[in-house]
C-alpha atoms as a PDB file:
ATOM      1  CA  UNK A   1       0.000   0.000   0.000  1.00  0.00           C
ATOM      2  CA  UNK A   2       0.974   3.497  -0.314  1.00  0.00           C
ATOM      3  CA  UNK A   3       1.944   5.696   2.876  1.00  0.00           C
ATOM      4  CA  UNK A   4      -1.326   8.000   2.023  1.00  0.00           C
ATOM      5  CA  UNK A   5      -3.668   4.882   2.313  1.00  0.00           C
ATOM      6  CA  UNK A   6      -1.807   3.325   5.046  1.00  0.00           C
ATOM      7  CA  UNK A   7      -2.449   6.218   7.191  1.00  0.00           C
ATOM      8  CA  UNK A   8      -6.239   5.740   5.989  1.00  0.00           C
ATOM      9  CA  UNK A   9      -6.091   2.178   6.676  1.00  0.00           C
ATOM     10  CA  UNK A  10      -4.048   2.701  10.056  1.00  0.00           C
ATOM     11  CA  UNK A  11      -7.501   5.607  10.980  1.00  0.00           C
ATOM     12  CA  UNK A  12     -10.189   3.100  10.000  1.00  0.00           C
ATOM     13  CA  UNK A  13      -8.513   0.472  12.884  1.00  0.00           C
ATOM     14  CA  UNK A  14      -8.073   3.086  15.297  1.00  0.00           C
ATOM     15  CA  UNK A  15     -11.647   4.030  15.146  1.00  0.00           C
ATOM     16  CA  UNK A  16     -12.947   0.508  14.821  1.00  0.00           C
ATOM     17  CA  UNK A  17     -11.136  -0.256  17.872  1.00  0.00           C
ATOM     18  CA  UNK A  18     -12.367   2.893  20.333  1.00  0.00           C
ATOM     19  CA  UNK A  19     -14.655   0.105  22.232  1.00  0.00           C
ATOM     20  CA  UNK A  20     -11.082  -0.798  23.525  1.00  0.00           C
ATOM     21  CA  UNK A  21     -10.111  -0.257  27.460  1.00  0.00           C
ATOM     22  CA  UNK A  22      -7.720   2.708  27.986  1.00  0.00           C
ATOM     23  CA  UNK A  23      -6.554   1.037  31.340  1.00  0.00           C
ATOM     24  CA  UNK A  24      -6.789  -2.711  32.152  1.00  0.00           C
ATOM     25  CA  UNK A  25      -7.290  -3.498  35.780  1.00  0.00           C
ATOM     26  CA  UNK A  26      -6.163  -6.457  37.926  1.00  0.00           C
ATOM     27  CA  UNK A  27      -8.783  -9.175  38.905  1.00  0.00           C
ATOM     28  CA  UNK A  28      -7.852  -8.544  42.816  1.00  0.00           C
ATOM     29  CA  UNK A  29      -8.780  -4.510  41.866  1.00  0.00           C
ATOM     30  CA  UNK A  30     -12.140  -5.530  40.166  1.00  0.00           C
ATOM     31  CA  UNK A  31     -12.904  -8.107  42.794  1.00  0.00           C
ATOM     32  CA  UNK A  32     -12.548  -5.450  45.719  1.00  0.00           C
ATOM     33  CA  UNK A  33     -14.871  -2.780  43.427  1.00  0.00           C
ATOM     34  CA  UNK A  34     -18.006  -1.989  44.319  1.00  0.00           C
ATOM     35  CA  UNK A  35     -18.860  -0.287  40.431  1.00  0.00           C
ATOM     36  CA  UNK A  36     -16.125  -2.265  38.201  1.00  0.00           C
ATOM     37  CA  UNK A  37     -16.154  -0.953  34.872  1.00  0.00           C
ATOM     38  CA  UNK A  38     -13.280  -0.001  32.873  1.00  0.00           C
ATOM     39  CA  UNK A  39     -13.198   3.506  30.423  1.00  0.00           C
ATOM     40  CA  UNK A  40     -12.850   3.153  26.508  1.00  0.00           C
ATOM     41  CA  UNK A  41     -10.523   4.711  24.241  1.00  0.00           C
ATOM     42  CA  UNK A  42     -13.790   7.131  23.785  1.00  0.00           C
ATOM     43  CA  UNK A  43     -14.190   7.605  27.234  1.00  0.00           C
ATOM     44  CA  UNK A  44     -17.346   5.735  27.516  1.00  0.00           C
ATOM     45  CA  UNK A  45     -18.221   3.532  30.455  1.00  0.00           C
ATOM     46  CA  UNK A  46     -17.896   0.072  30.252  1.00  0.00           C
ATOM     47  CA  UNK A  47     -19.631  -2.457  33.096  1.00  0.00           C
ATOM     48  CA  UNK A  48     -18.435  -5.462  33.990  1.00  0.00           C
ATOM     49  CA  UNK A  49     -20.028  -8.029  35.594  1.00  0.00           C
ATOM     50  CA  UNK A  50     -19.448  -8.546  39.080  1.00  0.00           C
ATOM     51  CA  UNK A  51     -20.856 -12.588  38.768  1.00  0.00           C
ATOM     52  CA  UNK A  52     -17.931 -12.977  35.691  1.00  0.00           C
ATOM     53  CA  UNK A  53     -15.652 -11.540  38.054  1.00  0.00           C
ATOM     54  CA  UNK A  54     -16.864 -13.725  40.623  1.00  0.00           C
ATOM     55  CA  UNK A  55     -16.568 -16.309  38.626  1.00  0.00           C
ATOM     56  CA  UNK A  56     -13.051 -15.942  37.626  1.00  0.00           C
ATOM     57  CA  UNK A  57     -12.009 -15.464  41.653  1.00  0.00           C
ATOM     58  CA  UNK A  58     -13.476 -18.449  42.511  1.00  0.00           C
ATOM     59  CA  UNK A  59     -11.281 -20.338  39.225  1.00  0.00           C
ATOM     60  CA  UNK A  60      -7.772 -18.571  39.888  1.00  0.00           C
ATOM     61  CA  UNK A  61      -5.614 -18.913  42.769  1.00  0.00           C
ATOM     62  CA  UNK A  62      -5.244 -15.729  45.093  1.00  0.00           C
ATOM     63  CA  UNK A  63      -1.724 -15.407  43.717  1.00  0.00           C
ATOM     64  CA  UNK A  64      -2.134 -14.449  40.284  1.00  0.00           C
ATOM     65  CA  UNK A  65      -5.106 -12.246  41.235  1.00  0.00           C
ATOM     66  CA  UNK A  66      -2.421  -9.272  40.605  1.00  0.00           C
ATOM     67  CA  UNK A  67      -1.524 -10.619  37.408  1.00  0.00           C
ATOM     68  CA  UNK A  68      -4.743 -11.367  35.351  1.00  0.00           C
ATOM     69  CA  UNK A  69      -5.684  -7.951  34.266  1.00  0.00           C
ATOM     70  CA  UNK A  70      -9.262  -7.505  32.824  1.00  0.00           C
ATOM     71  CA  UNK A  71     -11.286  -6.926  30.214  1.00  0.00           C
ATOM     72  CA  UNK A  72      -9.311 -10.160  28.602  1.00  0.00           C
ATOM     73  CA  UNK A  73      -8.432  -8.199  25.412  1.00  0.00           C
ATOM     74  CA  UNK A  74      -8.496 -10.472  22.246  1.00  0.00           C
ATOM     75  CA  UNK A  75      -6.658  -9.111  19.313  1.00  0.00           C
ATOM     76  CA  UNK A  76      -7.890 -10.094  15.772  1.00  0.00           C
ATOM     77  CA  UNK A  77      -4.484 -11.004  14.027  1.00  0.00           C
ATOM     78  CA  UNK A  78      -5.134 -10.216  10.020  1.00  0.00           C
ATOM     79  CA  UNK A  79      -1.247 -10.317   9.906  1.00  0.00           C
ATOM     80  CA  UNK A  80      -1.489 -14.244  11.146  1.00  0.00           C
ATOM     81  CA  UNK A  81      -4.536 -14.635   8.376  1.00  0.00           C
ATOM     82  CA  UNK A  82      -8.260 -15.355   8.496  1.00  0.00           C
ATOM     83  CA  UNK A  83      -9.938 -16.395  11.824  1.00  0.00           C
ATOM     84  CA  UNK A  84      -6.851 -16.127  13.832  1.00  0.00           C
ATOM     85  CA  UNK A  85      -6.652 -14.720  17.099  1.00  0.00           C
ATOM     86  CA  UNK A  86      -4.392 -13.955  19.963  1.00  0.00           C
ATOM     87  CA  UNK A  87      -4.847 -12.627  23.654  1.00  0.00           C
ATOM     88  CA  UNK A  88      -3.088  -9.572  24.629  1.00  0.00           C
ATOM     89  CA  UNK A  89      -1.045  -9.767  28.439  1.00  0.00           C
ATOM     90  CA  UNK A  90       1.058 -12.176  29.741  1.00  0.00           C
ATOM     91  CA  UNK A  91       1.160 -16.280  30.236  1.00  0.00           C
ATOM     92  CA  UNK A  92      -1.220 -15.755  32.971  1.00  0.00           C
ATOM     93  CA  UNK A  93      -4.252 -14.625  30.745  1.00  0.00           C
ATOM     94  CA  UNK A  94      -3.501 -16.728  28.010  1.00  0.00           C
ATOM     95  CA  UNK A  95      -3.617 -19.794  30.546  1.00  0.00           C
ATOM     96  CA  UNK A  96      -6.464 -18.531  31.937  1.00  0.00           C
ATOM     97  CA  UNK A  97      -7.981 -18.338  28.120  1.00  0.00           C
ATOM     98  CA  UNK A  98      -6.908 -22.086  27.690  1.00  0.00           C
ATOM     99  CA  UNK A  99      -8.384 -23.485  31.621  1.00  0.00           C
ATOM    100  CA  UNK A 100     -11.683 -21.832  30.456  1.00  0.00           C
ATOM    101  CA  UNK A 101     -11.379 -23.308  26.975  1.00  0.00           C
ATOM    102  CA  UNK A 102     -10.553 -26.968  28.926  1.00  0.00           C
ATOM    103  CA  UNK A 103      -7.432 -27.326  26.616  1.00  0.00           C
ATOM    104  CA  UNK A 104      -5.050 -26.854  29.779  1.00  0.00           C
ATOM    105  CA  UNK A 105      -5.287 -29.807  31.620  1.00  0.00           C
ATOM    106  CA  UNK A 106      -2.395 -28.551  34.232  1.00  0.00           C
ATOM    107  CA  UNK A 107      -3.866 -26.859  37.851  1.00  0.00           C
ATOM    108  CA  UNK A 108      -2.391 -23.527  38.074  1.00  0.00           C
ATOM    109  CA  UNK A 109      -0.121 -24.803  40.844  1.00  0.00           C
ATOM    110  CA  UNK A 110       1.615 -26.224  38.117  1.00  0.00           C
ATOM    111  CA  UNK A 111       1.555 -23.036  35.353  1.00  0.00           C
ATOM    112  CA  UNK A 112       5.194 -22.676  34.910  1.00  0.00           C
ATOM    113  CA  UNK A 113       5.161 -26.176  33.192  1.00  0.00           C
ATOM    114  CA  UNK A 114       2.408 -24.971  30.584  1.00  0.00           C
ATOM    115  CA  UNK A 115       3.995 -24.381  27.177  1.00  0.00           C
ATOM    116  CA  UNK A 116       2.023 -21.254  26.017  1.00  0.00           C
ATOM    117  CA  UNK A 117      -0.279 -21.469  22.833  1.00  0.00           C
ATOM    118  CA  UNK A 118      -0.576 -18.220  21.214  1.00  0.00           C
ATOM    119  CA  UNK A 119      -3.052 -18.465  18.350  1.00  0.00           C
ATOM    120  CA  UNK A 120      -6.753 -18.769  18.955  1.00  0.00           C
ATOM    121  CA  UNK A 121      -9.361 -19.735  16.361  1.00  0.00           C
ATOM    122  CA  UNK A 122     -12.930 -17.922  15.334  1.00  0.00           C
ATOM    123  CA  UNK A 123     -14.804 -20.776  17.760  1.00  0.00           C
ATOM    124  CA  UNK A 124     -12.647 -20.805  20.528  1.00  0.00           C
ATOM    125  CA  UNK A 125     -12.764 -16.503  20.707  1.00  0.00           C
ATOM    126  CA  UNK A 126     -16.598 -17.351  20.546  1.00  0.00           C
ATOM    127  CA  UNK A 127     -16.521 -20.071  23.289  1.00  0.00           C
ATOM    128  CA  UNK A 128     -14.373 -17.379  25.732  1.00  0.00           C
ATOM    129  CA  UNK A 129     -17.081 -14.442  24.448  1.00  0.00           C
ATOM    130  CA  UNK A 130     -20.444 -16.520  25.464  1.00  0.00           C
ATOM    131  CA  UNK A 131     -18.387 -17.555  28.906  1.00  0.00           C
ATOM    132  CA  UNK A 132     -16.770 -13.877  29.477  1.00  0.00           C
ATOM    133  CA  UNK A 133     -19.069 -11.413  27.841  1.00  0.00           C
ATOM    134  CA  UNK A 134     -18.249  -8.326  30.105  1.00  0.00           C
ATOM    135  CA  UNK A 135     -14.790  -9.144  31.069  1.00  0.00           C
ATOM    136  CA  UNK A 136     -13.301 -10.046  27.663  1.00  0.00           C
ATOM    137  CA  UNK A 137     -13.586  -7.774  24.173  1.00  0.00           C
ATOM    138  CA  UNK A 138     -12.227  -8.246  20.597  1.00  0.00           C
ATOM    139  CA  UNK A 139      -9.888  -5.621  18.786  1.00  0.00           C
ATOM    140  CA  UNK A 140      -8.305  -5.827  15.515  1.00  0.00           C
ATOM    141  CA  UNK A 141      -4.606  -5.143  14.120  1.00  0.00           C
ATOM    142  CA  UNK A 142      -2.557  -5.541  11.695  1.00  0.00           C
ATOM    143  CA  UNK A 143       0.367  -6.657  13.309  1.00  0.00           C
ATOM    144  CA  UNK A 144       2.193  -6.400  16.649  1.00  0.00           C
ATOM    145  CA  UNK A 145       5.208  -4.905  17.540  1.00  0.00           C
ATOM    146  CA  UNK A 146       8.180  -6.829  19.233  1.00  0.00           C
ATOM    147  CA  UNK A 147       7.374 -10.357  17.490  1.00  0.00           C
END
């Protein structure tokens, strides 16, 4: 593409993706809230549900409360190709991701054995919507930085 319609292109993702959280927050933070929400790139309000985060206490030990940082931000990969997916954070979310999913068949007390999967397909993002509605969203890029 050429520079003028990459900066186009480049707009048209930026906008598409202003349903995105500004700030992440930590499960033990949204767990102690009495209003957890998190603000868009717009600045709009966005709830989440206090049974989903409920839910995930109740799944993940105490100890990587700190680490799991919600919504659970799922990036549409075009630069990967069609229907692919990946999770933005760290090994913690993705593991998370794949103990909801039931393809981790590891208890957390045993995470830093799990060899990390990266890429996520169209039904598993679907699966993790349906379960996590408030406390995960979908974004799209084109590619990411520092791969």
């Amino acid at each position: 593409m050429t520079p003028p319609i990459d900066k186009i292109v480049q707009h048209e993702i930026d906008s598409i993706n202003d349903h995105m959280p500004a700030t992440r927050f930590s499960l033990r933070e949204l767990a102690r809230s009495d209003d957890p929400h998190y603000m868009t790139r717009n600045g709009e309000k966005s709830i989440l549900k206090k049974e989903e985060i409920s839910e995930l206490v109740s799944q993940v030990p105490p100890r990587f409360h700190d680490e799991i940082r919600l919504p659970i931000v799922i990036l549409r990969r075009m630069d990967y190709g069609t229907g692919i997916y990946t999770i933005a954070g760290g090994k913690p979310e993705l593991f998370l991701v794949h103990h909801l999913l039931g393809y981790v068949d590891l208890e957390w007390t045993n995470f830093q054995k799990w060899k990390p999967i990266e890429k996520l397909m169209r039904p598993q993002v679907q699966a993790i919507r349906q379960k996590l509605p408030s406390t995960s969203c979908v974004g799209f890029v084109t590619s990411v930085e520092n791969e």
